[in-house]
N, C-alpha and C. Protein backbone atom coordinates (compact mmCIF):
# COMPACT_ATOMS: atom_id res chain seq x y z
N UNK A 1 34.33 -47.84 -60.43
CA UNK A 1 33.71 -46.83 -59.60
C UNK A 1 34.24 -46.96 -58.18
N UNK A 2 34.72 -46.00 -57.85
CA UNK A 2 34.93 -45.78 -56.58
C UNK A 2 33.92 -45.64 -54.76
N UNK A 3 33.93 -46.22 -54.33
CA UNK A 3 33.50 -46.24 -53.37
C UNK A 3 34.18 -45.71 -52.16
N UNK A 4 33.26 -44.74 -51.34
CA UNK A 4 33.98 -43.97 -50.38
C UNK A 4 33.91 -44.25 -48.84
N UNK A 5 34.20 -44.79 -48.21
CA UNK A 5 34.12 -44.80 -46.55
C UNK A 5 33.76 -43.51 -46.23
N UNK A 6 32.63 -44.00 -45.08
CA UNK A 6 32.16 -43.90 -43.76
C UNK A 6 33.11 -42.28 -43.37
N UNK A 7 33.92 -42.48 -43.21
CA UNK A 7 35.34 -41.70 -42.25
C UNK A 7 35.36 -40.39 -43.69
N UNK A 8 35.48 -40.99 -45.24
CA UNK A 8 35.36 -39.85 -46.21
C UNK A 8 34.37 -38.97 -46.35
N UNK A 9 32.89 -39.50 -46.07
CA UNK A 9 31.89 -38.74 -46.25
C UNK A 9 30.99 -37.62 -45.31
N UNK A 10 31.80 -38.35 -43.89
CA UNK A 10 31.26 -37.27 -42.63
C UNK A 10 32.42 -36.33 -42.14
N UNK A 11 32.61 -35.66 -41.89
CA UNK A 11 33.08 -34.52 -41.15
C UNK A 11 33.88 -35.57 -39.96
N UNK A 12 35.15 -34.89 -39.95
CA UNK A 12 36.29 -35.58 -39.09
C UNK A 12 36.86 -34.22 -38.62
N UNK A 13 36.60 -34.80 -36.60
CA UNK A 13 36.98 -33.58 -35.94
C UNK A 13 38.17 -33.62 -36.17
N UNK A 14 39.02 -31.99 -36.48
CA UNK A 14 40.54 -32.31 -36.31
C UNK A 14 40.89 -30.47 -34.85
N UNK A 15 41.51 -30.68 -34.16
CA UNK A 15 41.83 -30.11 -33.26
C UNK A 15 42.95 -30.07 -33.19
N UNK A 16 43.96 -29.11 -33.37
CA UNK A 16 45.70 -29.22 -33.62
C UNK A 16 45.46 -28.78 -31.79
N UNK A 17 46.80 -29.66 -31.62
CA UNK A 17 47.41 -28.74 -29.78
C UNK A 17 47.78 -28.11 -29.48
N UNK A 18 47.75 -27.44 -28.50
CA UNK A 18 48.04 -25.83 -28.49
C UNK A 18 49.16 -26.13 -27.49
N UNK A 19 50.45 -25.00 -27.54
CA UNK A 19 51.13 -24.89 -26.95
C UNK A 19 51.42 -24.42 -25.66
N UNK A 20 50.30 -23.39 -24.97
CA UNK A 20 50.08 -23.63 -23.97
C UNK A 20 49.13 -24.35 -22.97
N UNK A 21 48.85 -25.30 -23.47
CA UNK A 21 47.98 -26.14 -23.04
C UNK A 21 48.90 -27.72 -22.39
N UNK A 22 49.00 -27.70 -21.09
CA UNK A 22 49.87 -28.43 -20.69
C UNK A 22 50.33 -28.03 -18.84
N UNK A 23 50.43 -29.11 -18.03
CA UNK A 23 50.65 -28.90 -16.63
C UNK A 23 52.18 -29.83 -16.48
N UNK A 24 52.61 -29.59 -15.73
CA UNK A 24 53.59 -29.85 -14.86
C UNK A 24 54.00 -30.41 -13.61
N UNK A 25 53.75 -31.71 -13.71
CA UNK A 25 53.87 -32.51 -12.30
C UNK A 25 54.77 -32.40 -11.19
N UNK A 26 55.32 -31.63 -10.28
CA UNK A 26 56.21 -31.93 -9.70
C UNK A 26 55.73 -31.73 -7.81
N UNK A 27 56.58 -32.39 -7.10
CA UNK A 27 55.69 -32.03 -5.28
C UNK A 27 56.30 -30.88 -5.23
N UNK A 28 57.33 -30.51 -5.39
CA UNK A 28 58.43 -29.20 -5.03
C UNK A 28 57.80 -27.93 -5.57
N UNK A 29 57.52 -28.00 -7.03
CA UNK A 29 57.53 -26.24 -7.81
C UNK A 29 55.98 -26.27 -8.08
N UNK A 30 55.51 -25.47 -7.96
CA UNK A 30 53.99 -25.09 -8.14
C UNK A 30 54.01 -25.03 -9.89
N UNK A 31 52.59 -26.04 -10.55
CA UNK A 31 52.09 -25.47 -11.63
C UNK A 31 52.40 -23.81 -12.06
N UNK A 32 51.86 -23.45 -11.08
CA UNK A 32 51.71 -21.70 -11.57
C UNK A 32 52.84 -20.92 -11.69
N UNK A 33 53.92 -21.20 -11.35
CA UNK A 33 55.30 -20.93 -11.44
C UNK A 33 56.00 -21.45 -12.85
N UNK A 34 55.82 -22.35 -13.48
CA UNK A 34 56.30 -22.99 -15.00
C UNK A 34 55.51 -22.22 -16.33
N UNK A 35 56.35 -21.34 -16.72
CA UNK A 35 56.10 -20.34 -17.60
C UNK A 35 56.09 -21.59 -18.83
N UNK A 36 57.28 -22.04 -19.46
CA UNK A 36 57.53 -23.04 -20.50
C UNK A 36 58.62 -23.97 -20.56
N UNK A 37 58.00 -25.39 -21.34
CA UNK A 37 59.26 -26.02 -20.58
C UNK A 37 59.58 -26.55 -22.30
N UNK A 38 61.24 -27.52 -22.46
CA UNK A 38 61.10 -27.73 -24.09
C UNK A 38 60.92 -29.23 -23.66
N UNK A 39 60.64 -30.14 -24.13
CA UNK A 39 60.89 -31.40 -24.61
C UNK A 39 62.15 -32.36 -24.89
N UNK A 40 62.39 -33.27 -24.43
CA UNK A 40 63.68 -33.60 -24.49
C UNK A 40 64.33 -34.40 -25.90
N UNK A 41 64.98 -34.42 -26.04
CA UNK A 41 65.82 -34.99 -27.86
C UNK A 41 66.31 -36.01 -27.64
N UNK A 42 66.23 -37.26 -28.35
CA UNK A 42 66.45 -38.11 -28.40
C UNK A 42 67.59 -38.66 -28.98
N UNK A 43 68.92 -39.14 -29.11
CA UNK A 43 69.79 -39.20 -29.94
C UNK A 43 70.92 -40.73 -29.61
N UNK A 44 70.73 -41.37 -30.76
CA UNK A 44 71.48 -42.79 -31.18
C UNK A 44 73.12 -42.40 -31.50
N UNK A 45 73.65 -42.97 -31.52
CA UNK A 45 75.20 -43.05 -32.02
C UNK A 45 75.25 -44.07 -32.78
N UNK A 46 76.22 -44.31 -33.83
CA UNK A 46 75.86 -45.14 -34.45
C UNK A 46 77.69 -46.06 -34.56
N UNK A 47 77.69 -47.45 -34.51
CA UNK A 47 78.78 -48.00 -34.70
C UNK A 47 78.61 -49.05 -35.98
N UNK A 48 80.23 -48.69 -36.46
CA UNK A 48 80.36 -49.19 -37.91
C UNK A 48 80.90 -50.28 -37.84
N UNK A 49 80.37 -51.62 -38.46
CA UNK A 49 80.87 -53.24 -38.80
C UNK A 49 81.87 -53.18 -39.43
N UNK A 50 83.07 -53.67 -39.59
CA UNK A 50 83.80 -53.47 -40.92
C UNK A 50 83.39 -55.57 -41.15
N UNK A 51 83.09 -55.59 -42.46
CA UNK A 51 83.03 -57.52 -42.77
C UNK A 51 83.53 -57.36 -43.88
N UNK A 52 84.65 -57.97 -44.05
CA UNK A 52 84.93 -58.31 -45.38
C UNK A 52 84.95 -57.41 -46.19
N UNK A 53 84.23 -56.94 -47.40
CA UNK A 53 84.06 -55.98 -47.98
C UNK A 53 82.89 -55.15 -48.06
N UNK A 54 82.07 -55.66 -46.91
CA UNK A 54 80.75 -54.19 -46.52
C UNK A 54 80.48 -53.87 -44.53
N UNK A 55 80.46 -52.75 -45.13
CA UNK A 55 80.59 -52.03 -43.90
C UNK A 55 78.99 -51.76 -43.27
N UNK A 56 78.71 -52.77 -42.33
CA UNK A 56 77.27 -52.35 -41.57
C UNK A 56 77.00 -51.15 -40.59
N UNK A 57 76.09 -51.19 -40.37
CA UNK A 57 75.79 -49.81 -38.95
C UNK A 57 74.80 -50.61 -38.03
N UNK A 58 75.06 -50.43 -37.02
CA UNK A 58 74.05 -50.79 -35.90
C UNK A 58 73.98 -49.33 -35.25
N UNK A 59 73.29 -49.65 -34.26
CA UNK A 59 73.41 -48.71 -33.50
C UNK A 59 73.84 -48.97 -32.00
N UNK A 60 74.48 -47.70 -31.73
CA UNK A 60 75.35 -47.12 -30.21
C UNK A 60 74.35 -46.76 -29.34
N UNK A 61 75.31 -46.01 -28.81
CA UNK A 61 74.75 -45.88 -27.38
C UNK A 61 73.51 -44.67 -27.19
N UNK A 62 72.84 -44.66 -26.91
CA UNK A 62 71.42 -43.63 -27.19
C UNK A 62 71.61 -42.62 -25.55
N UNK A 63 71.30 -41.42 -25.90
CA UNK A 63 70.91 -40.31 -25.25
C UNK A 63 69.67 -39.45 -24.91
N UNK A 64 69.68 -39.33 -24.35
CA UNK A 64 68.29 -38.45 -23.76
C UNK A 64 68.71 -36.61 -23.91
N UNK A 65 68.48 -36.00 -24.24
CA UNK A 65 68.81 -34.52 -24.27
C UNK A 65 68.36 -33.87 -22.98
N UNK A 66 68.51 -32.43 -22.50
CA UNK A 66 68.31 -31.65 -21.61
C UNK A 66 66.78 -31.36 -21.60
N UNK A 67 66.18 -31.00 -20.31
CA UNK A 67 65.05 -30.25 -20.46
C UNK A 67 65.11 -28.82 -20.15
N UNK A 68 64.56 -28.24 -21.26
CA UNK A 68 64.64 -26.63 -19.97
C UNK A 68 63.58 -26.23 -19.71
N UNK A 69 63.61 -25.70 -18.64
CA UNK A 69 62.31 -25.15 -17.82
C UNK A 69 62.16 -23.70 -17.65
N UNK A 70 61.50 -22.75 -17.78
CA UNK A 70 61.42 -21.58 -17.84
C UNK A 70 60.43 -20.87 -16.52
N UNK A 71 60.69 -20.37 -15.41
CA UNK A 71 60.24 -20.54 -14.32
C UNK A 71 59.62 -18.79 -13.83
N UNK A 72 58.39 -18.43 -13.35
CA UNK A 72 58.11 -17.05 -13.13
C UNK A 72 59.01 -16.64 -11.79
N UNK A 73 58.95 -15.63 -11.36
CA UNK A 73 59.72 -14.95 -10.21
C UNK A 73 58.98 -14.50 -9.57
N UNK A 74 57.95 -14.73 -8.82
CA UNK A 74 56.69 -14.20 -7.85
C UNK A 74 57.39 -13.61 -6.97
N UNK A 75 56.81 -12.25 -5.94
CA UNK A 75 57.39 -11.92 -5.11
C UNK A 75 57.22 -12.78 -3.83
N UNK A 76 56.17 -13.52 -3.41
CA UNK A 76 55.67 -14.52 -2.84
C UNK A 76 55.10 -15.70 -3.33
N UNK A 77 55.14 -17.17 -3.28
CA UNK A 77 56.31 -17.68 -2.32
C UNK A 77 57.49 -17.49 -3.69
N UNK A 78 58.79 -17.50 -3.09
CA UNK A 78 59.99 -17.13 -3.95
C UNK A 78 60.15 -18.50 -4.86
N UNK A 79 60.37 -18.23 -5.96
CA UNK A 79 60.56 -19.60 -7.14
C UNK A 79 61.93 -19.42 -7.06
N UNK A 80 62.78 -18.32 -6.76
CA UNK A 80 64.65 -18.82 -6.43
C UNK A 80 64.93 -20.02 -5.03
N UNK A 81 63.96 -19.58 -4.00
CA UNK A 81 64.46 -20.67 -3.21
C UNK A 81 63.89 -21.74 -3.14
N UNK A 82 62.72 -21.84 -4.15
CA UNK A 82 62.75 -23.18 -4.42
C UNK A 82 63.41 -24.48 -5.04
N UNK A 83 63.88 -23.52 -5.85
CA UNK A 83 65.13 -23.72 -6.88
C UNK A 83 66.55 -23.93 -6.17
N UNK A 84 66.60 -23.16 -4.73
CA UNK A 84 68.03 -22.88 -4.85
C UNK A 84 68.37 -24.48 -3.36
N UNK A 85 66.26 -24.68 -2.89
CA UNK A 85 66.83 -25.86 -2.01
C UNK A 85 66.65 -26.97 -2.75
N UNK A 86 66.44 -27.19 -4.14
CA UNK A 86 66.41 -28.15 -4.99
C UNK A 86 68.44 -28.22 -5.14
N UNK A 87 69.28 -27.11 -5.40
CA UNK A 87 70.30 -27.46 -5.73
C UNK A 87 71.26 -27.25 -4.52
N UNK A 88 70.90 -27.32 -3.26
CA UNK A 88 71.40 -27.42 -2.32
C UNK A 88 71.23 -29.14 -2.00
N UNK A 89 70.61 -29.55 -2.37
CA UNK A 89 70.52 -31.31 -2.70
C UNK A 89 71.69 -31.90 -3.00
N UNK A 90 72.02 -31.22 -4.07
CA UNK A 90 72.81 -31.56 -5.03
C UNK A 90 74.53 -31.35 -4.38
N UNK A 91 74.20 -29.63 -4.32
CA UNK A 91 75.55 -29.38 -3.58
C UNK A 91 75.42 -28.11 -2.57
N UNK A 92 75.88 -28.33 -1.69
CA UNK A 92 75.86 -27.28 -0.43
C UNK A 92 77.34 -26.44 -0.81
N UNK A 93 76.86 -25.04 -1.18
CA UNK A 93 78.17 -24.24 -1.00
C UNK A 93 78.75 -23.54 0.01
N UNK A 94 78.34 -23.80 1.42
CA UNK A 94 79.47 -23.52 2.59
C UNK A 94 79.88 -24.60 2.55
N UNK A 95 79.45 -25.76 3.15
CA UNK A 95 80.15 -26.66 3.11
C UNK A 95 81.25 -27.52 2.05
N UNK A 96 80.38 -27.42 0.60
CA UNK A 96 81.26 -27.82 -0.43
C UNK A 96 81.09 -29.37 -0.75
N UNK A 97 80.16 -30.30 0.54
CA UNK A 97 79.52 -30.83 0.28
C UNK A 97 78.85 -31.46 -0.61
N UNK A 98 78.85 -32.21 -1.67
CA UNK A 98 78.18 -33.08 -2.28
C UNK A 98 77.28 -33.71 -1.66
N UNK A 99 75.57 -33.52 -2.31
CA UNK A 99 74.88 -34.96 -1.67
C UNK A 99 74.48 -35.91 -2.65
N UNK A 100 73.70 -37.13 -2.13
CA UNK A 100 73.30 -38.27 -3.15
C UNK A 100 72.50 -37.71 -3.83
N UNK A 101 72.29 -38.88 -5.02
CA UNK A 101 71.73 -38.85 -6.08
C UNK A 101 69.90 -38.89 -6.07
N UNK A 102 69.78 -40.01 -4.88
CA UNK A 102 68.41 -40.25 -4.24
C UNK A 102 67.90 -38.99 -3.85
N UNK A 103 68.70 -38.09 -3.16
CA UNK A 103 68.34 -37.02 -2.43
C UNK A 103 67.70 -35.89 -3.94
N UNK A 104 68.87 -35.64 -4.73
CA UNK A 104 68.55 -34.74 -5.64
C UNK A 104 67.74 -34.90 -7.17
N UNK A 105 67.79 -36.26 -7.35
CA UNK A 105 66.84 -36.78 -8.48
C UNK A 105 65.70 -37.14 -8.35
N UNK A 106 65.09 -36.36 -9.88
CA UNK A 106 63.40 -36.15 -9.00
C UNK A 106 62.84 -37.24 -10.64
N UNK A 107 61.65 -37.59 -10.47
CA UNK A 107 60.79 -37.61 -11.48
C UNK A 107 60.06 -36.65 -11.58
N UNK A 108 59.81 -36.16 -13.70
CA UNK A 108 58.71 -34.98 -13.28
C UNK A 108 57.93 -35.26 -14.66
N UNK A 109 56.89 -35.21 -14.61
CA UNK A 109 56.10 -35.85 -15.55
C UNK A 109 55.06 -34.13 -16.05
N UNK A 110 55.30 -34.51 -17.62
CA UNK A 110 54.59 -33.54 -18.62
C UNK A 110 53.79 -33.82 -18.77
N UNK A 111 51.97 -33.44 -18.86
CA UNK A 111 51.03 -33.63 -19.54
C UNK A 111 50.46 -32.31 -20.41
N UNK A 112 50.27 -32.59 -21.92
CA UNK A 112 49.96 -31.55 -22.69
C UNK A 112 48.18 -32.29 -22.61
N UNK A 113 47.26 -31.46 -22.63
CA UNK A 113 45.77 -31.53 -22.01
C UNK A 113 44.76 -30.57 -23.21
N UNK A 114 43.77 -31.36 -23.52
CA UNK A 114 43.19 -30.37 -24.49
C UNK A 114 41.94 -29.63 -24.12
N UNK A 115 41.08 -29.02 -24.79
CA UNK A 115 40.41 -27.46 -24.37
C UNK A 115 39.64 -28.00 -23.02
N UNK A 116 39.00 -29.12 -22.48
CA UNK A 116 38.59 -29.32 -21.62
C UNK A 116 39.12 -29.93 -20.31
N UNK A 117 40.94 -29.94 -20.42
CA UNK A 117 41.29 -30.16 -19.67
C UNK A 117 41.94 -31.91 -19.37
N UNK A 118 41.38 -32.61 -20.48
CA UNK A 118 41.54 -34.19 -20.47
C UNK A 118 42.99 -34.13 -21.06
N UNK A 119 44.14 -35.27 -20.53
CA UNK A 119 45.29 -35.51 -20.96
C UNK A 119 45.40 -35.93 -21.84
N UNK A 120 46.05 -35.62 -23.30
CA UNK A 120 46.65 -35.66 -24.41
C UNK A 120 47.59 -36.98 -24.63
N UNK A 121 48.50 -36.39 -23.84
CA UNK A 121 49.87 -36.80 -24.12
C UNK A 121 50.75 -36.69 -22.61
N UNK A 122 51.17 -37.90 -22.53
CA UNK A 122 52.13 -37.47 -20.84
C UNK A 122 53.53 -38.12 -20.71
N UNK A 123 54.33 -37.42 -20.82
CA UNK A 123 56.05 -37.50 -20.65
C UNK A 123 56.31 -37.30 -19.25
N UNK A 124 56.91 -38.73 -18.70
CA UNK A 124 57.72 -38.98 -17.67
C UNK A 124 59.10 -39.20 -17.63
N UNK A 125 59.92 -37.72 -17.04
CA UNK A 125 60.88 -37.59 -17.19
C UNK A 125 62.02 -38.16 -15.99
N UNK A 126 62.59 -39.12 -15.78
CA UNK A 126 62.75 -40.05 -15.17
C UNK A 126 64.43 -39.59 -14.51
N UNK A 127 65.15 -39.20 -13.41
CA UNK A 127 66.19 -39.03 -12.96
C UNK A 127 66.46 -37.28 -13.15
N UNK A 128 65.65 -36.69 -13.06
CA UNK A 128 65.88 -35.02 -13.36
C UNK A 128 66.93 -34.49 -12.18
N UNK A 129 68.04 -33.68 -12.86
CA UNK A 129 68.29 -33.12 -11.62
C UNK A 129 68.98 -31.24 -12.64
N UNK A 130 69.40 -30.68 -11.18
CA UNK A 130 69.35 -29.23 -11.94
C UNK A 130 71.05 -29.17 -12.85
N UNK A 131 71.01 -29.23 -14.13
CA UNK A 131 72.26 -29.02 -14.82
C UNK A 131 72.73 -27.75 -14.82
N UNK A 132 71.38 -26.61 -15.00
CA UNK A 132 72.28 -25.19 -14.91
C UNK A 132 71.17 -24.77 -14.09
N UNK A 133 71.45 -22.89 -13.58
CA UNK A 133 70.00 -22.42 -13.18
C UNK A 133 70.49 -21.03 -13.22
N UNK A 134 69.82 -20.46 -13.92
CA UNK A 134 70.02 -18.94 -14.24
C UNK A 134 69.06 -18.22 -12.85
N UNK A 135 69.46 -17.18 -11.93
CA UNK A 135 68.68 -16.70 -11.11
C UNK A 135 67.92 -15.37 -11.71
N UNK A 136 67.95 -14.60 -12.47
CA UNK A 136 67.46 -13.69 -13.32
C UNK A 136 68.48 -12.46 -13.61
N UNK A 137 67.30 -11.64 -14.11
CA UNK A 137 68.33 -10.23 -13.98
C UNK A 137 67.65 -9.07 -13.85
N UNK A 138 68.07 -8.11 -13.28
CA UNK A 138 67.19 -7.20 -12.84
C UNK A 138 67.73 -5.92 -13.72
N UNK A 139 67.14 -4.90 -13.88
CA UNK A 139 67.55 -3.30 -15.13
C UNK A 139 66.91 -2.43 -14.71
N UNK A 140 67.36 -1.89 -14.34
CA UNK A 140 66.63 -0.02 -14.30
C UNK A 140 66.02 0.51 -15.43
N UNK A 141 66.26 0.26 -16.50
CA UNK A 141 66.38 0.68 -17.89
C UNK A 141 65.48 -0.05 -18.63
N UNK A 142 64.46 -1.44 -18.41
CA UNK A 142 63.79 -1.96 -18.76
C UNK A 142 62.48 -2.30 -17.63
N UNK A 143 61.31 -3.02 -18.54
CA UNK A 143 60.34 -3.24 -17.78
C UNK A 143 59.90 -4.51 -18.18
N UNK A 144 59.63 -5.40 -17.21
CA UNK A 144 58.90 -7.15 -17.27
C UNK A 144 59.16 -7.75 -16.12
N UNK A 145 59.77 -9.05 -16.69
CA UNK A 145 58.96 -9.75 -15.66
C UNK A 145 60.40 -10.50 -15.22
N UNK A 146 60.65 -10.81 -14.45
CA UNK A 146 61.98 -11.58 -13.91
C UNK A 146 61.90 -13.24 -13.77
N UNK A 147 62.71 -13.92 -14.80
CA UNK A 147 62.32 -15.27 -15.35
C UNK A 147 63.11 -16.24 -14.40
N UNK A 148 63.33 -17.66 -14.33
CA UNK A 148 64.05 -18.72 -13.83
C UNK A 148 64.04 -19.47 -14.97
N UNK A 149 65.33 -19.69 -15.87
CA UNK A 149 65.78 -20.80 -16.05
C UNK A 149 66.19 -21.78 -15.90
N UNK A 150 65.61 -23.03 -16.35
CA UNK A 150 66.45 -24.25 -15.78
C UNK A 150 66.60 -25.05 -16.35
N UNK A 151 67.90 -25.46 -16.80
CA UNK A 151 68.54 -26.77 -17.78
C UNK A 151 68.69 -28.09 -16.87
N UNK A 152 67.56 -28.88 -16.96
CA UNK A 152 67.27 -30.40 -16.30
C UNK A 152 67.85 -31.49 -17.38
N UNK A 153 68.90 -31.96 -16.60
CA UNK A 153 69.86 -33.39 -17.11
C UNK A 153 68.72 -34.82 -16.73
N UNK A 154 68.01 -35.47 -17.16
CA UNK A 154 67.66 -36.54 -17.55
C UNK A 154 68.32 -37.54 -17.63
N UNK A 155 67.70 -38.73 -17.43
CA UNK A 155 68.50 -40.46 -17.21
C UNK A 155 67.36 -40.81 -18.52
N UNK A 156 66.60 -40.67 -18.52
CA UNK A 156 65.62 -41.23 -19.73
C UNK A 156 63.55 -40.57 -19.57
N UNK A 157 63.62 -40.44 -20.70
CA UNK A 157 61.74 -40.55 -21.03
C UNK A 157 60.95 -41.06 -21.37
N UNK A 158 59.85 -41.47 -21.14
CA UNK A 158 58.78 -42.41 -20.92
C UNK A 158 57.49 -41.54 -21.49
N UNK A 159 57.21 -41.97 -22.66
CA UNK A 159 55.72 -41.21 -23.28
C UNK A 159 54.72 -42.32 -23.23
N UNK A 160 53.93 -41.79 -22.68
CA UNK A 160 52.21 -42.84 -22.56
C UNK A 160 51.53 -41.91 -23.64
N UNK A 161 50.39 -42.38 -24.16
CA UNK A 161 49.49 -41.93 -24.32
C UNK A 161 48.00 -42.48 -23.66
């Protein structure tokens, strides 16, 4: 005869996470400006032993993937020049200028938060700086909303719970 636990016989809250449920740490870009951002990918390389007659695998050198950020276009305050003195950090185009790394690498930390607002889950994204940045596009011929993309290069991520 089977006997059932405690945990089998009562009701177990289950609450899946919702996808927009989640803030955006940064001093520079306002919460309210970060439409959606993706998550970064994790990826090993792998190097082959040759011994004798069997061939092992360890593993190589590990990667962090891109983040992208998906950014609103307010008419006030402007989310392009926030963006555009984030990559003036990086590189000044009158001058041609390069600056440091200190100057343009930020930490920016994810928290996904559930219906009352308490933190979930929090990703600290550690050496961010801007890899691409789409400024939008504008149409006569269509109607919405004018977006900011942004492909953030990463040094590594850090998940707490």
């Amino acid at each position: 005869m089977a006997v059932l636990s405690s945990n089998e016989l009562f009701y177990t809250n289950f609450e899946p996470v919702q996808k927009n449920r989640f803030i955006v740490l940064d001093d520079n870009i306002p919460q309210y400006l970060i439409k959606k951002i993706s998550l970064p990918e994790f990826t090993s390389s792998e190097v082959e032993l040759h011994h004798i007659n069997i061939l092992r695998k360890v593993k190589g050198k590990s990667k962090w993937g891109d983040v992208t950020i998906e950014l609103y276009q307010p008419i006030a305050p402007s989310g392009g020049q926030l963006i555009m003195e984030w990559v003036r950090l990086s590189h000044e185009s009158v001058t041609g200028r390069d600056g440091y790394n200190d100057f343009y690498k930020r930490n920016l930390t994810f928290q996904a938060i559930d219906p009352v607002g308490a933190v979930i889950t929090e990703w600290v994204f550690m050496g961010c700086f801007i890899k691409s940045a789409n400024f939008g596009e504008y149409d006569y011929e269509m109607e919405g909303l004018v977006n900011l993309p942004l492909t953030l290069s990463i040094d590594y991520a850090v998940l707490n719970f």
